[in-house]
N, C-alpha and C. Protein backbone atom coordinates (compact mmCIF):
# COMPACT_ATOMS: atom_id res chain seq x y z
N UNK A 1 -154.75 102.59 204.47
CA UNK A 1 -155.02 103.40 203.30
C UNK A 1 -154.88 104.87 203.68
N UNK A 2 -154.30 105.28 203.02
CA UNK A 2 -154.05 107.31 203.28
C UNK A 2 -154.53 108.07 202.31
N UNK A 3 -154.95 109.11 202.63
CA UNK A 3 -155.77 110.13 201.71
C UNK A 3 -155.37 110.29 200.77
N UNK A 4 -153.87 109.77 200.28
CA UNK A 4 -153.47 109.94 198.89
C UNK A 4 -153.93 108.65 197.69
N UNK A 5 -154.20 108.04 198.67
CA UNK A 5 -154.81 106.29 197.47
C UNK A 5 -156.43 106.50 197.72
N UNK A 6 -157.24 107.28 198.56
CA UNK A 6 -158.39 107.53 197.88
C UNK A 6 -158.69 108.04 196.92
N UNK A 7 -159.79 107.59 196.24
CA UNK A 7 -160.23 107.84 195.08
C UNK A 7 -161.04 109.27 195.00
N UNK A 8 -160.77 110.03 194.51
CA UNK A 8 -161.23 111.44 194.15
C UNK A 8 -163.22 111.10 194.02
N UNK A 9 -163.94 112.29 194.11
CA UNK A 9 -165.54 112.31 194.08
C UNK A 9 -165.76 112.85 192.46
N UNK A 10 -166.49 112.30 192.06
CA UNK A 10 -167.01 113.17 190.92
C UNK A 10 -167.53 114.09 191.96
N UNK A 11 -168.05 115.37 190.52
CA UNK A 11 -168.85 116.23 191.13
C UNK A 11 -170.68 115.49 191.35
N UNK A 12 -171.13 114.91 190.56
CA UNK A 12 -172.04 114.64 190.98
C UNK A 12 -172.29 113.46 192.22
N UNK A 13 -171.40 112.57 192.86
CA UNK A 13 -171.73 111.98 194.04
C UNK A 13 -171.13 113.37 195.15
N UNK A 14 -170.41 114.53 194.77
CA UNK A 14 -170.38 115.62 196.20
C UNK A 14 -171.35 116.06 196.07
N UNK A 15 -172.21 116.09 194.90
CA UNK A 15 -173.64 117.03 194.81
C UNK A 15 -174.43 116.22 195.83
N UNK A 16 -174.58 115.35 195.10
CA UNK A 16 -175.78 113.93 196.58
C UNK A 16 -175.27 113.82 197.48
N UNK A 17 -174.02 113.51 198.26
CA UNK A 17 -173.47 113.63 199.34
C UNK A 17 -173.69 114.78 200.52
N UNK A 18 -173.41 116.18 199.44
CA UNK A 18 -174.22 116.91 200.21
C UNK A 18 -175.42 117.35 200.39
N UNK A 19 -176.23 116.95 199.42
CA UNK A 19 -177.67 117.52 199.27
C UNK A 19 -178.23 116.07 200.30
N UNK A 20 -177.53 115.07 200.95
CA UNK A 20 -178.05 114.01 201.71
C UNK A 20 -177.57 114.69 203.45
N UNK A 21 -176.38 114.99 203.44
CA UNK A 21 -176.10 115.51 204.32
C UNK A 21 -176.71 116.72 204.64
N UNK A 22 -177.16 118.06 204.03
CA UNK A 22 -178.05 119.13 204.39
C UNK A 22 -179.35 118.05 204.57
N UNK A 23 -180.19 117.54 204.49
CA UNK A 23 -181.26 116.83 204.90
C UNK A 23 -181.06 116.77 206.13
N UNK A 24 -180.00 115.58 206.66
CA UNK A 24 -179.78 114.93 207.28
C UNK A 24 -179.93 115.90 208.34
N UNK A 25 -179.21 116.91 208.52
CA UNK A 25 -179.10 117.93 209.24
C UNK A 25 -180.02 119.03 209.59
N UNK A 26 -180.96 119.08 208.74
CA UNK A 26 -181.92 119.76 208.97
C UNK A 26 -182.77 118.32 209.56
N UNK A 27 -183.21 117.78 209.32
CA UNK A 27 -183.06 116.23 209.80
C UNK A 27 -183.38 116.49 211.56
N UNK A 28 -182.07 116.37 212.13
CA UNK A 28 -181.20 116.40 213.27
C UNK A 28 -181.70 118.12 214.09
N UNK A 29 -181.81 119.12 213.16
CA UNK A 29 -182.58 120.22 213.99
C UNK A 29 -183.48 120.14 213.84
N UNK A 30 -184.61 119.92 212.95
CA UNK A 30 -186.35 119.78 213.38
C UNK A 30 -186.56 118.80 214.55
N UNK A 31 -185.61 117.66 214.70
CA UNK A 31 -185.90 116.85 215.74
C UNK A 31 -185.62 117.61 217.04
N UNK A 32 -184.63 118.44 217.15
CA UNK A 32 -184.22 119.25 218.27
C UNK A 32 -185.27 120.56 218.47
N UNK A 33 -185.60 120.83 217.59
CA UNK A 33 -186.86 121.34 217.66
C UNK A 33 -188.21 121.11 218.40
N UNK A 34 -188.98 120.07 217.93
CA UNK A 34 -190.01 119.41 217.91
C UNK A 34 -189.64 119.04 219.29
N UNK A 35 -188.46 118.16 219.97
CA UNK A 35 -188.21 117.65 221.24
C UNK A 35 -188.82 118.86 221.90
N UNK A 36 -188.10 120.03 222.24
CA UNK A 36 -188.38 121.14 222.84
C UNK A 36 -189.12 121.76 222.88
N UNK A 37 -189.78 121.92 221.42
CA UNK A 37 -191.53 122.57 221.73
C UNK A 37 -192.50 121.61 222.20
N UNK A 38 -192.36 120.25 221.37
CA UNK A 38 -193.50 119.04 221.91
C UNK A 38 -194.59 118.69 220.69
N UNK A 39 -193.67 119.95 219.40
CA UNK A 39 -195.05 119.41 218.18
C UNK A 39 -194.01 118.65 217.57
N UNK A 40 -194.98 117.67 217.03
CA UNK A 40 -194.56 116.68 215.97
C UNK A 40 -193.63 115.69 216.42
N UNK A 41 -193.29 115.28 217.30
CA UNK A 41 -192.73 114.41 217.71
C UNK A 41 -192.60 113.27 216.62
N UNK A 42 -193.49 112.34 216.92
CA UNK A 42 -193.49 111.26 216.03
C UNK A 42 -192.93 111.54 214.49
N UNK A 43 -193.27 112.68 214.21
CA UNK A 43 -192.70 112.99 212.45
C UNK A 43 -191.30 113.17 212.54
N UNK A 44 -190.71 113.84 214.12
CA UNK A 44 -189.09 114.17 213.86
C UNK A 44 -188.55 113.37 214.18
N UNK A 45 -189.15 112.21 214.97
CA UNK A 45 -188.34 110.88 215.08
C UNK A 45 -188.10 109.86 214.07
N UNK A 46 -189.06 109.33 213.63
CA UNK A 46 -189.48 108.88 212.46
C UNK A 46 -188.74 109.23 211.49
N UNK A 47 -188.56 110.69 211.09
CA UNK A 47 -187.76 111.59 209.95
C UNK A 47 -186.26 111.01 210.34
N UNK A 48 -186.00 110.99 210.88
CA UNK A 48 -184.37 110.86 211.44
C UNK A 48 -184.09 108.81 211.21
N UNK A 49 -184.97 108.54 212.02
CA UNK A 49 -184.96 107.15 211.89
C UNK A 49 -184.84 106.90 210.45
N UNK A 50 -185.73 106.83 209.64
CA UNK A 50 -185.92 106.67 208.19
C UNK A 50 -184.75 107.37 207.29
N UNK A 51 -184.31 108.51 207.59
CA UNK A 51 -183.17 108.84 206.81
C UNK A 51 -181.52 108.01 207.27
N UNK A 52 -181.50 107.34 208.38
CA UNK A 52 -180.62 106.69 208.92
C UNK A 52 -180.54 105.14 208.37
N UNK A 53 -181.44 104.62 208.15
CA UNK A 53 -181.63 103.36 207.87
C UNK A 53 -181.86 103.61 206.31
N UNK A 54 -182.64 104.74 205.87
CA UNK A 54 -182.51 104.46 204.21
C UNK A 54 -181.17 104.72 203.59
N UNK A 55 -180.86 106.07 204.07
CA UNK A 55 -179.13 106.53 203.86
C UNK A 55 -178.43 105.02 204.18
N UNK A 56 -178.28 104.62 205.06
CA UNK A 56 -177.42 103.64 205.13
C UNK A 56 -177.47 102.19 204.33
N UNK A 57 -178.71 101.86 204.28
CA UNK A 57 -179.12 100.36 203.74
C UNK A 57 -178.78 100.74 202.14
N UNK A 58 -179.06 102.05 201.36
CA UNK A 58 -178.78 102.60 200.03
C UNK A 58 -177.43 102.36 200.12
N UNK A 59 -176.61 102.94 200.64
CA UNK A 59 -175.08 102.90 200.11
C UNK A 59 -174.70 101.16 200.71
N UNK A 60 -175.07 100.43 201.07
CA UNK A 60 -174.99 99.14 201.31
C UNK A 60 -175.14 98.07 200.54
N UNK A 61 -176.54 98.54 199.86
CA UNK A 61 -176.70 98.05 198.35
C UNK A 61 -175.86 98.29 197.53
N UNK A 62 -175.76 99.39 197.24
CA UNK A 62 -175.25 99.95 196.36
C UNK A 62 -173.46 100.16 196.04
N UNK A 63 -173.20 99.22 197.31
CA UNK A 63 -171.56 99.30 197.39
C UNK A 63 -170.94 100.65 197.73
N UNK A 64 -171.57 101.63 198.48
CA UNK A 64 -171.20 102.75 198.53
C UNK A 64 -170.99 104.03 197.43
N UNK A 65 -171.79 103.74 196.44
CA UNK A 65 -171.80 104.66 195.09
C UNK A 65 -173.24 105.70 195.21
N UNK A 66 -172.72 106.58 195.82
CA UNK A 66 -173.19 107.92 196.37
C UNK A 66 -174.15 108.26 195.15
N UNK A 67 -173.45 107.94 193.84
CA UNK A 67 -174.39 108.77 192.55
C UNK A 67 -175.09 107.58 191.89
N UNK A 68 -176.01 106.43 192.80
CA UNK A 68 -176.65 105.47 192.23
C UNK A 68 -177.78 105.85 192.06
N UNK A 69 -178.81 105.71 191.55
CA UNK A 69 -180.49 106.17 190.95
C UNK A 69 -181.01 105.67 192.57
N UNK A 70 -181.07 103.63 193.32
CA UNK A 70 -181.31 104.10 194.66
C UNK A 70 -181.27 104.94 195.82
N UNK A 71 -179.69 105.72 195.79
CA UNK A 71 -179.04 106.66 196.58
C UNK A 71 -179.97 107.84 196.49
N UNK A 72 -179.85 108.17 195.09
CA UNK A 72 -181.00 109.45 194.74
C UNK A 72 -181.64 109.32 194.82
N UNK A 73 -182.81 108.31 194.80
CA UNK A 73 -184.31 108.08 194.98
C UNK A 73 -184.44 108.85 197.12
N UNK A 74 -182.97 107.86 197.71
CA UNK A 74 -183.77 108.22 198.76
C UNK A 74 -183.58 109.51 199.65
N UNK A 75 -182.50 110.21 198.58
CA UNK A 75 -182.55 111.71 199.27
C UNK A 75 -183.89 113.01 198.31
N UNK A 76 -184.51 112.19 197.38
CA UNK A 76 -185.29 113.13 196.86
C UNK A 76 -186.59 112.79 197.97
N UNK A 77 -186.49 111.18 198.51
CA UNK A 77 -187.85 111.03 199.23
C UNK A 77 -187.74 111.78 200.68
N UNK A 78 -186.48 112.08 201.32
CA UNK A 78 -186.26 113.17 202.35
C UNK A 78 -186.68 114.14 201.87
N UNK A 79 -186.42 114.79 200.48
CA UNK A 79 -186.51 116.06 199.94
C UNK A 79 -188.16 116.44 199.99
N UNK A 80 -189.08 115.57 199.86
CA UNK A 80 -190.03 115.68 199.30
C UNK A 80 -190.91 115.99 201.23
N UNK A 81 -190.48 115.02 202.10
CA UNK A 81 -190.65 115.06 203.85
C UNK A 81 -190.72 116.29 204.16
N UNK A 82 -189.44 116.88 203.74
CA UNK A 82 -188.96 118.37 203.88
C UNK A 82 -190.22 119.40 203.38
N UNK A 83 -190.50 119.06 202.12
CA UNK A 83 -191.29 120.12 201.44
C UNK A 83 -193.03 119.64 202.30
N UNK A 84 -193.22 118.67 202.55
CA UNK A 84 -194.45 118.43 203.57
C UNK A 84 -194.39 119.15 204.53
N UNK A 85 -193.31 118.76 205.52
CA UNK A 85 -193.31 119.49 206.81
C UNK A 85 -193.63 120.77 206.57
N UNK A 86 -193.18 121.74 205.65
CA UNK A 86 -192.79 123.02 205.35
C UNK A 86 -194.40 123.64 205.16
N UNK A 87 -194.93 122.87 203.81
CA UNK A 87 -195.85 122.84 203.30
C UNK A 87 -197.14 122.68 204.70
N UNK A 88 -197.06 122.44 205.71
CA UNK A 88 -198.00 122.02 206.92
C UNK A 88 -197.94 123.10 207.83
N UNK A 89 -196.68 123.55 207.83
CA UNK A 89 -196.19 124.40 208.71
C UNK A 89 -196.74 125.74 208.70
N UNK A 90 -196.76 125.98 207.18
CA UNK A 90 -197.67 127.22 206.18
C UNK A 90 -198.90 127.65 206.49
N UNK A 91 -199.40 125.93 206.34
CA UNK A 91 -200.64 125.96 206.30
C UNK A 91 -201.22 126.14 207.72
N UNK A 92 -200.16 126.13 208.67
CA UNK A 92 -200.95 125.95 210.20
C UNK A 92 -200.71 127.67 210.92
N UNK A 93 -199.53 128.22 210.09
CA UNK A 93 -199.42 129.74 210.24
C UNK A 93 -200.68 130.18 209.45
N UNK A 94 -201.19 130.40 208.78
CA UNK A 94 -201.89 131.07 207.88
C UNK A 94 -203.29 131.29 208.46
């Protein structure tokens, strides 16, 4: 198959695609983080693990349809990890 018989993205599975991928990636640096300072370990492993196995087992179900309500469920539940960590982080500066 060659890039010309793939099928084009809507805009809304590049929206989730990337709003899964910026996770993912911030994801991948809090863990590089956390390794190196020594806080939170268990949350940046865990975080990574869980977005690997949900990201993946979602588009598995789902036949690979990036803009499914499961797909989105499980990058809003990263989204929400994100706003914890953040939200803790605040609270431990303050």
């Amino acid at each position: 198959m060659t890039a010309d018989e793939l099928p084009s993205l809507t805009r809304s599975q590049k929206g989730w695609s990337l709003a899964a991928a910026i996770l993912f990636l911030i994801g991948i640096a809090f863990l590089g983080f956390a390794l190196n300072a020594g806080v939170l370990r268990p949350f940046a492993i865990g975080w990574v693990a869980l977005q690997i196995f949900g990201y993946a087992g979602a588009l598995k179900l789902t036949n690979g349809e990036v803009a499914h309500p499961l797909f989105k469920s499980q990058v809003i539940l990263h989204a929400i990890a994100l706003m914890l960590l953040v939200v803790s982080i605040v609270k431990v500066l303050q």
